[in-house]
C-alpha atoms as a PDB file:
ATOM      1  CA  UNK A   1       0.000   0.000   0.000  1.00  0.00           C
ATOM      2  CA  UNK A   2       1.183   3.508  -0.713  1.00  0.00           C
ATOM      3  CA  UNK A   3       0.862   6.745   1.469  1.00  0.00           C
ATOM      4  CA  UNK A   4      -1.034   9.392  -0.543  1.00  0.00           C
ATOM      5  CA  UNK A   5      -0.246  12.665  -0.017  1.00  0.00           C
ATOM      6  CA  UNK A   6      -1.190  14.661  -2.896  1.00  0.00           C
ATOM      7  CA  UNK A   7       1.018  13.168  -5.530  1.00  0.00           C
ATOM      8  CA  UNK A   8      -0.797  12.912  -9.536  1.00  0.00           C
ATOM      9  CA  UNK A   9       0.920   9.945 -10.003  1.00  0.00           C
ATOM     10  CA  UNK A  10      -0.752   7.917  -7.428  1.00  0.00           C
ATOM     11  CA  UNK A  11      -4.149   7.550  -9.608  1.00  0.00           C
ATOM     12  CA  UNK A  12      -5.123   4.213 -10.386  1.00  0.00           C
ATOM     13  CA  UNK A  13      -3.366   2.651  -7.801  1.00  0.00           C
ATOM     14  CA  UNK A  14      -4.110   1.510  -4.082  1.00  0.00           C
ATOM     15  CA  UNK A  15      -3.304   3.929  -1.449  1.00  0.00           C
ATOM     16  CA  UNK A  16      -3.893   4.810   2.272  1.00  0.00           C
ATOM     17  CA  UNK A  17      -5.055   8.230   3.447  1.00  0.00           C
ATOM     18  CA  UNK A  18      -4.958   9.510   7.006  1.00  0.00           C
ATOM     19  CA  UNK A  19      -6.807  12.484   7.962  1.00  0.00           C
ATOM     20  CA  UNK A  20     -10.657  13.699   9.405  1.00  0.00           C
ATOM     21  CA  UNK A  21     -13.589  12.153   8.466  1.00  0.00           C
ATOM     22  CA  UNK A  22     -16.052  14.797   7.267  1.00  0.00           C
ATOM     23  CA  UNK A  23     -19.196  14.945   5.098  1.00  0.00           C
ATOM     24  CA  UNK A  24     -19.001  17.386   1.844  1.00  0.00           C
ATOM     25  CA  UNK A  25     -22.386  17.726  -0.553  1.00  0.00           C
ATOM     26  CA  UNK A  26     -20.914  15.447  -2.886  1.00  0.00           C
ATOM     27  CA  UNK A  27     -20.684  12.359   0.036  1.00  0.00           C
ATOM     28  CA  UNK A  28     -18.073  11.380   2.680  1.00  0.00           C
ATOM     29  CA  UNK A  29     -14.783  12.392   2.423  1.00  0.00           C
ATOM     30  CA  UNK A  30     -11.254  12.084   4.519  1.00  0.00           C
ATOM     31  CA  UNK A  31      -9.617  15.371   4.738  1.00  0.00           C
ATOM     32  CA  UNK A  32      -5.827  15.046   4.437  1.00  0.00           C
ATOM     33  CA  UNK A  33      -3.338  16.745   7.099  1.00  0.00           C
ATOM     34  CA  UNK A  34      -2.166  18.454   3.446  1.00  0.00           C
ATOM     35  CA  UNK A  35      -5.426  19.935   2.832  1.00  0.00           C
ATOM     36  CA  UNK A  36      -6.051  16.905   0.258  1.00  0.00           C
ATOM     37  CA  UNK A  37      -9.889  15.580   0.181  1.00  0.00           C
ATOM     38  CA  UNK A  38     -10.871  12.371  -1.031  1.00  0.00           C
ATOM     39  CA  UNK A  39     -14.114  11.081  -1.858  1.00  0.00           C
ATOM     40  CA  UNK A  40     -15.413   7.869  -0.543  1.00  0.00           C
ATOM     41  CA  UNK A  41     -16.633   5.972  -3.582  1.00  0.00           C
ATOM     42  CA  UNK A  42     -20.646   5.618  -2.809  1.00  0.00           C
ATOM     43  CA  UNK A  43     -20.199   6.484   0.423  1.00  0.00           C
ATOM     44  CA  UNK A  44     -23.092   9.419   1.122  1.00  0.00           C
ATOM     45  CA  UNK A  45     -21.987  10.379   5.056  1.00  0.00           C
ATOM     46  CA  UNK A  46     -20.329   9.153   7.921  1.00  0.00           C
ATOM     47  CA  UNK A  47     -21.878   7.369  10.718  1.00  0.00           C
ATOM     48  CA  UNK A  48     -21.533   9.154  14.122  1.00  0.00           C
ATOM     49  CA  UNK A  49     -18.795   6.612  15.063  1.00  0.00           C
ATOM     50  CA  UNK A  50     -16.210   8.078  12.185  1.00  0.00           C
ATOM     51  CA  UNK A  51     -18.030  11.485  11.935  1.00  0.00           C
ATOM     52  CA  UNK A  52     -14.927  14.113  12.911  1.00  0.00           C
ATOM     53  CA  UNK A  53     -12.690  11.935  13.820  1.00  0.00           C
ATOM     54  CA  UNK A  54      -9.504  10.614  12.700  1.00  0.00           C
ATOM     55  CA  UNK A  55      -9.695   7.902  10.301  1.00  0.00           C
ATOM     56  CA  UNK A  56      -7.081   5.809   7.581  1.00  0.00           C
ATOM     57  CA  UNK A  57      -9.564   4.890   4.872  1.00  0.00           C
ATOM     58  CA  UNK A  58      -7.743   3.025   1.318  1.00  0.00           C
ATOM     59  CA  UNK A  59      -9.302   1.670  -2.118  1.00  0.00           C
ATOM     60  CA  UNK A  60      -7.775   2.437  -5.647  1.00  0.00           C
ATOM     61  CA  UNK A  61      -7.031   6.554  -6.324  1.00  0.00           C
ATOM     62  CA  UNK A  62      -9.561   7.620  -9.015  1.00  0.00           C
ATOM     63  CA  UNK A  63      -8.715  11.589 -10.280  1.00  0.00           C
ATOM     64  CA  UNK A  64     -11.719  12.979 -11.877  1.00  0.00           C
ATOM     65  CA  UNK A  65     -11.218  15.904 -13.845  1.00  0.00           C
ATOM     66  CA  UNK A  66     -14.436  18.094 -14.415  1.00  0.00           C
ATOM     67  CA  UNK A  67     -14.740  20.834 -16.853  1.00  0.00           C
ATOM     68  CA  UNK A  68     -14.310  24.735 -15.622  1.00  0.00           C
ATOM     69  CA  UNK A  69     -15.728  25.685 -18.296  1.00  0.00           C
ATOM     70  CA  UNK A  70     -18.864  25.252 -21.469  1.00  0.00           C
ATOM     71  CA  UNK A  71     -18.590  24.775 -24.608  1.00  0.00           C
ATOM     72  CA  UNK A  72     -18.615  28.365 -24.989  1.00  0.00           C
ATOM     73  CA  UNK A  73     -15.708  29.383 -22.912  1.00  0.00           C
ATOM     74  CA  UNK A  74     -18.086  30.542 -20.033  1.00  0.00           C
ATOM     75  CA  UNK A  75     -16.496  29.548 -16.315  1.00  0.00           C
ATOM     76  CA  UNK A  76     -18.775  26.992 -14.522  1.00  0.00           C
ATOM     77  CA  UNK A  77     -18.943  26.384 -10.952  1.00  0.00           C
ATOM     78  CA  UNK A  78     -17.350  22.824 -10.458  1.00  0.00           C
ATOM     79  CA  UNK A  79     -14.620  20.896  -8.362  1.00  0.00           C
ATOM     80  CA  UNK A  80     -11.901  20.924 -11.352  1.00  0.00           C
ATOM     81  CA  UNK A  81     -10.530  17.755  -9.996  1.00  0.00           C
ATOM     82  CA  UNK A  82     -11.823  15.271  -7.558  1.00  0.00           C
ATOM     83  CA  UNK A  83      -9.876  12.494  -5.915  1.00  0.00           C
ATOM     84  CA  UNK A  84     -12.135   9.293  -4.888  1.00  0.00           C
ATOM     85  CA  UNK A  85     -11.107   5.845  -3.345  1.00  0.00           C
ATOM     86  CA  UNK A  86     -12.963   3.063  -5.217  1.00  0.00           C
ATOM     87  CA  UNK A  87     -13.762   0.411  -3.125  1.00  0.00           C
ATOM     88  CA  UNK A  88     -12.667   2.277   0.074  1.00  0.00           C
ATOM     89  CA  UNK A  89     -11.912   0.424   3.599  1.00  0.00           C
ATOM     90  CA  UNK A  90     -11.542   2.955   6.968  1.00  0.00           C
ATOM     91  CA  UNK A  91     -11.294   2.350  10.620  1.00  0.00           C
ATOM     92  CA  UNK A  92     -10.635   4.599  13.194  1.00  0.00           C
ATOM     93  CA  UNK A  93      -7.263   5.889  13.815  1.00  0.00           C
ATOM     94  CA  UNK A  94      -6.389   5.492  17.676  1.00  0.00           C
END
């Protein structure tokens, strides 16, 4: 397993996060001690158990990249790049 911490070349490949459970409108994420969030795949929120707390949480590094802008040039709101773990395991950190 690899150590993520904010490195492009990590994508498609299993890695291990460490940071704070939290819940983002777009479903759970782990927020890294770099500032880094990642996406649980099909994960929608965190139980009370994980909620705010400090969790490792793996699965395979997905990088989405969303379009800034239309097909006419006009800026869009969106996330220009989203990290997700596919298949993603966590437990608590102690």
């Amino acid at each position: 397993m690899i150590m993520a911490s904010g490195y492009q070349h990590l994508a498609n490949k299993k890695v291990l996060v460490v940071g704070k459970a939290l819940n983002a409108m777009g479903g759970a994420v782990v927020v890294a001690a770099n500032g880094q969030t990642y996406y649980l795949d099909r994960v929608e929120h965190w139980d009370r158990k994980f909620y705010g707390k400090k969790v490792k949480a793996s699965g395979t590094l997905v990088i989405i990249h969303t379009p800034t802008k239309d097909e006419k040039g006009r800026p869009v709101q969106a996330i220009a790049e989203q990290w997700l773990l596919k298949k993603p395991k966590w437990e608590l950190v102690k």
